[in-house]
C-alpha atoms as a PDB file:
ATOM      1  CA  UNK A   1     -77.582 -81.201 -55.906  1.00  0.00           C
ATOM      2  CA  UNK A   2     -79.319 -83.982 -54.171  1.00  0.00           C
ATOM      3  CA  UNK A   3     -76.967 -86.537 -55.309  1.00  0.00           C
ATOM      4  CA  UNK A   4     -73.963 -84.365 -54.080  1.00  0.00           C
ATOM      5  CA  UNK A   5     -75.550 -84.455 -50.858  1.00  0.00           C
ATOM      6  CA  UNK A   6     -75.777 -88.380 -50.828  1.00  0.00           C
ATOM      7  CA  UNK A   7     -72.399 -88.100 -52.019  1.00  0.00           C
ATOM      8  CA  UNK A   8     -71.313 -86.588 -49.431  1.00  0.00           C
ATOM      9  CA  UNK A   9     -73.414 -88.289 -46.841  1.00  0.00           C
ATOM     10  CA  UNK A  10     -71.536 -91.762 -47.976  1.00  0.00           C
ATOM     11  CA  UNK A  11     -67.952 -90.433 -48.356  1.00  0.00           C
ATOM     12  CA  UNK A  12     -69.285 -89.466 -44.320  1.00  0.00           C
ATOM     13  CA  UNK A  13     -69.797 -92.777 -44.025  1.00  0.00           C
ATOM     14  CA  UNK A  14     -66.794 -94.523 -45.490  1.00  0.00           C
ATOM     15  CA  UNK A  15     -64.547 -91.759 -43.785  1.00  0.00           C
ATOM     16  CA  UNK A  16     -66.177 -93.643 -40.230  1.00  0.00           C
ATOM     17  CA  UNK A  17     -65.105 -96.571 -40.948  1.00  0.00           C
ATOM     18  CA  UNK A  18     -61.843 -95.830 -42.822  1.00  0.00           C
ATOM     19  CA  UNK A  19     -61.051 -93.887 -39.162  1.00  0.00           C
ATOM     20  CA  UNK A  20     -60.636 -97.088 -37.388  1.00  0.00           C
ATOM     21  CA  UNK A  21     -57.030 -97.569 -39.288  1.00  0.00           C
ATOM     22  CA  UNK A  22     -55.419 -93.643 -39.262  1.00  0.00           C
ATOM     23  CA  UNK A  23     -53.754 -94.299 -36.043  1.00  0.00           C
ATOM     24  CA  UNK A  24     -51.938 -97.272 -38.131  1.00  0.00           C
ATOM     25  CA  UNK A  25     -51.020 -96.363 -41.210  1.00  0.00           C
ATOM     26  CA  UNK A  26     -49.267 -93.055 -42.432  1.00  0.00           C
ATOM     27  CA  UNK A  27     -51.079 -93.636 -45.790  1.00  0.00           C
ATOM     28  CA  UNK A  28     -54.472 -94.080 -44.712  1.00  0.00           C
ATOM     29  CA  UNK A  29     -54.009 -90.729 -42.512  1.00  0.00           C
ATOM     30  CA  UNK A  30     -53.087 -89.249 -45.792  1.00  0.00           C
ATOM     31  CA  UNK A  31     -55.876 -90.476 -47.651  1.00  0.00           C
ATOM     32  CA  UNK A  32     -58.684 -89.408 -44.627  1.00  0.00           C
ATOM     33  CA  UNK A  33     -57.137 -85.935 -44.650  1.00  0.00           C
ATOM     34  CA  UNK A  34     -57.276 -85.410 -48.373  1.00  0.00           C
ATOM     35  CA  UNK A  35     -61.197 -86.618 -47.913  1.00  0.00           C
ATOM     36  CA  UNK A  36     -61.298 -84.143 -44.892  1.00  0.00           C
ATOM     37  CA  UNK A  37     -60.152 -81.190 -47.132  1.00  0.00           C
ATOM     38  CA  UNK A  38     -62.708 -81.866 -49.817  1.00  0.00           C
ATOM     39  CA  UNK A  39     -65.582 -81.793 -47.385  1.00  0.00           C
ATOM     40  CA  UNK A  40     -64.616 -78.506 -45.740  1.00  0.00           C
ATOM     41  CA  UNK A  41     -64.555 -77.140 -49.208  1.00  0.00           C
ATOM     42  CA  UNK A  42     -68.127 -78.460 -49.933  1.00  0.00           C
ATOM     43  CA  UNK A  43     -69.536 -78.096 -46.851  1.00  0.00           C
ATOM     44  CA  UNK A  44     -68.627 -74.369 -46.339  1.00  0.00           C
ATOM     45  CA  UNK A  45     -69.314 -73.765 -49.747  1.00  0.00           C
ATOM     46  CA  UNK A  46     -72.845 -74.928 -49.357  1.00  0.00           C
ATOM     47  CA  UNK A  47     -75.903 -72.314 -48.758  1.00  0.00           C
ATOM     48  CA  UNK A  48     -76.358 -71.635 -45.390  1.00  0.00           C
ATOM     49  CA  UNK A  49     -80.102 -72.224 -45.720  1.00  0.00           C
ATOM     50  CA  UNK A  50     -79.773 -75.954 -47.239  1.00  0.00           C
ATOM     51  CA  UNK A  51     -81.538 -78.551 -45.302  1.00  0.00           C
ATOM     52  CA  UNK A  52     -78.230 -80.624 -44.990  1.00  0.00           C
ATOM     53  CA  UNK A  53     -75.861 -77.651 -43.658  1.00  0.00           C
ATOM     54  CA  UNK A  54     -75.772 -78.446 -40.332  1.00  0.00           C
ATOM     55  CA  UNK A  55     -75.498 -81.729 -40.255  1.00  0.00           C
ATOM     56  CA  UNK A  56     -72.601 -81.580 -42.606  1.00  0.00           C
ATOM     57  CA  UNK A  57     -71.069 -79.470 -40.527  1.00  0.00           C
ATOM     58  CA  UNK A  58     -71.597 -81.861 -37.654  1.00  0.00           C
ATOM     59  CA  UNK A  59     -70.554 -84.862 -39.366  1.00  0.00           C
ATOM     60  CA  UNK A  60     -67.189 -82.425 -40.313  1.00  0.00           C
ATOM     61  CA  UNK A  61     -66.903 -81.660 -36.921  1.00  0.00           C
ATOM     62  CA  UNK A  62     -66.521 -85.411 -35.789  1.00  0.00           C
ATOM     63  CA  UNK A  63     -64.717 -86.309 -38.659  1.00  0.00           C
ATOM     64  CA  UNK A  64     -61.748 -83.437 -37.803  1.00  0.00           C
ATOM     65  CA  UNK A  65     -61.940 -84.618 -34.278  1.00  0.00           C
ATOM     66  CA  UNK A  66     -61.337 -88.061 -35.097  1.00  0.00           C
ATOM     67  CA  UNK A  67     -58.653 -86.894 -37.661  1.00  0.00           C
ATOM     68  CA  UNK A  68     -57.008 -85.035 -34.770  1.00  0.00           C
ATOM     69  CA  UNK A  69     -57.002 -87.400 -31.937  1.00  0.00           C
ATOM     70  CA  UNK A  70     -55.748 -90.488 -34.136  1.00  0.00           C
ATOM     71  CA  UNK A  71     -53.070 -88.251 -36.070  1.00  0.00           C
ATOM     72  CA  UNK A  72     -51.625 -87.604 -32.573  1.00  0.00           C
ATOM     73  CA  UNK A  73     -51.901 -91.218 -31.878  1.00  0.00           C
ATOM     74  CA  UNK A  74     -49.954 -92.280 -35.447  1.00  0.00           C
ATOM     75  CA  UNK A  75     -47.293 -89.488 -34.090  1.00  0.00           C
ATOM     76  CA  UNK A  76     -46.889 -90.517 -31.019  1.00  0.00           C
ATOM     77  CA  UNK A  77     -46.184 -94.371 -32.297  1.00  0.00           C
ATOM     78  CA  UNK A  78     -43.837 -93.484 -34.468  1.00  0.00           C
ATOM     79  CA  UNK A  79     -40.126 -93.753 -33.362  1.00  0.00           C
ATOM     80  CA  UNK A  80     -37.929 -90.880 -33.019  1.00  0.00           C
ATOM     81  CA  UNK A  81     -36.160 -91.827 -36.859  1.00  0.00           C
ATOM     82  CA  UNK A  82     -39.134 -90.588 -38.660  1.00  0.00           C
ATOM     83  CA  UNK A  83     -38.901 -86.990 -37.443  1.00  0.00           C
ATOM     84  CA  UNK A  84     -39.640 -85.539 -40.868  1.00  0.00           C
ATOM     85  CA  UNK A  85     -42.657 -87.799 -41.261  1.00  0.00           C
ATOM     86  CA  UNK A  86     -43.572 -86.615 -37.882  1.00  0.00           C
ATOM     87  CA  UNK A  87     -43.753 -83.008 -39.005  1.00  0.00           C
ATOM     88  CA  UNK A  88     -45.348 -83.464 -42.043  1.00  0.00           C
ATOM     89  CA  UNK A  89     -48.217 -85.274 -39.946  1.00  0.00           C
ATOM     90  CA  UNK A  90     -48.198 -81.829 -37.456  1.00  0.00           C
ATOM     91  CA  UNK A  91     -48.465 -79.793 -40.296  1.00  0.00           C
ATOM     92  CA  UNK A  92     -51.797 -81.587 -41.304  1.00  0.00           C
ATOM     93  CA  UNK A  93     -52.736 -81.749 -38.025  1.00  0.00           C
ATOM     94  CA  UNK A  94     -52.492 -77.377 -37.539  1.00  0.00           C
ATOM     95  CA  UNK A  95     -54.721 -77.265 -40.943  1.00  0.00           C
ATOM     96  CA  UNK A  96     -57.159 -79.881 -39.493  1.00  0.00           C
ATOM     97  CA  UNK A  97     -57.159 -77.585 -36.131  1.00  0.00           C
ATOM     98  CA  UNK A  98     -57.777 -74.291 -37.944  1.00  0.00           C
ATOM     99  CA  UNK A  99     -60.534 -75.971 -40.075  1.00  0.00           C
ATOM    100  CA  UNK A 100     -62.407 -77.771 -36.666  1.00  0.00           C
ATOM    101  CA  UNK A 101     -62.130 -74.018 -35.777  1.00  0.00           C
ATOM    102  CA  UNK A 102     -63.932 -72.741 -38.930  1.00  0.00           C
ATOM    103  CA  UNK A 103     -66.415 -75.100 -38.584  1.00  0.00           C
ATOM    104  CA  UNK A 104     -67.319 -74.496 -34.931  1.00  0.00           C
ATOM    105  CA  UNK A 105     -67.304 -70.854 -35.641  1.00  0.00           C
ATOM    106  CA  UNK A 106     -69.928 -71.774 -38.451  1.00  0.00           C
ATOM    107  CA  UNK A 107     -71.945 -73.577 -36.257  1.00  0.00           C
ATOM    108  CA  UNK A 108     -72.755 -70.775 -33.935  1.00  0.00           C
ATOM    109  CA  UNK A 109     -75.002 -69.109 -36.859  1.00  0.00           C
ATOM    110  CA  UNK A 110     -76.988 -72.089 -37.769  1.00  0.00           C
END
């Protein structure tokens, strides 16, 4: 359990710095969302009592924001030709959104 949670606490981390190229490159926004998705899974899974809880939930927080604000950016720089590459990065975007949600809404009981 401890070494999940150091786990997690690097793949924080390397999601931070990974960030800085989203807004560039369609496959690194891919890549940051997949790593998104598994820590909402383990971070909502985890006991509501565990010493690391809410600051996983923080460091989800920022990391959806950051997913958010650069996937709009990658959208927007796209041109008009990759309309179906553009949805597909909306459609992450709405699961992203719901999930910031969930974790804001988990935040108000810590």
């Amino acid at each position: 359990k401890k070494d999940v949670d150091k786990g997690i606490d690097y793949l924080i981390k390397a999601y931070h710095s990974a960030s800085l190229h989203i807004e560039r490159s369609m496959e690194d926004f891919l890549k940051c969302t997949e790593c998104s998705n598994v820590l909402f899974t383990y971070v909502m899974s985890q006991e509501k009592d565990s010493p690391t809880y809410a600051s996983h939930l923080q460091s989800l927080k920022s990391i959806l924001q950051i997913l958010i604000t650069k996937g709009h950016k990658l959208s927007d720089s796209m041109s008009d030709d990759g309309i179906e590459t553009k949805d597909l990065i909306a459609e992450y975007l709405n699961s992203a959104k719901k999930h910031l949600e969930e974790v804001e809404e988990a935040q108000l009981f810590v």
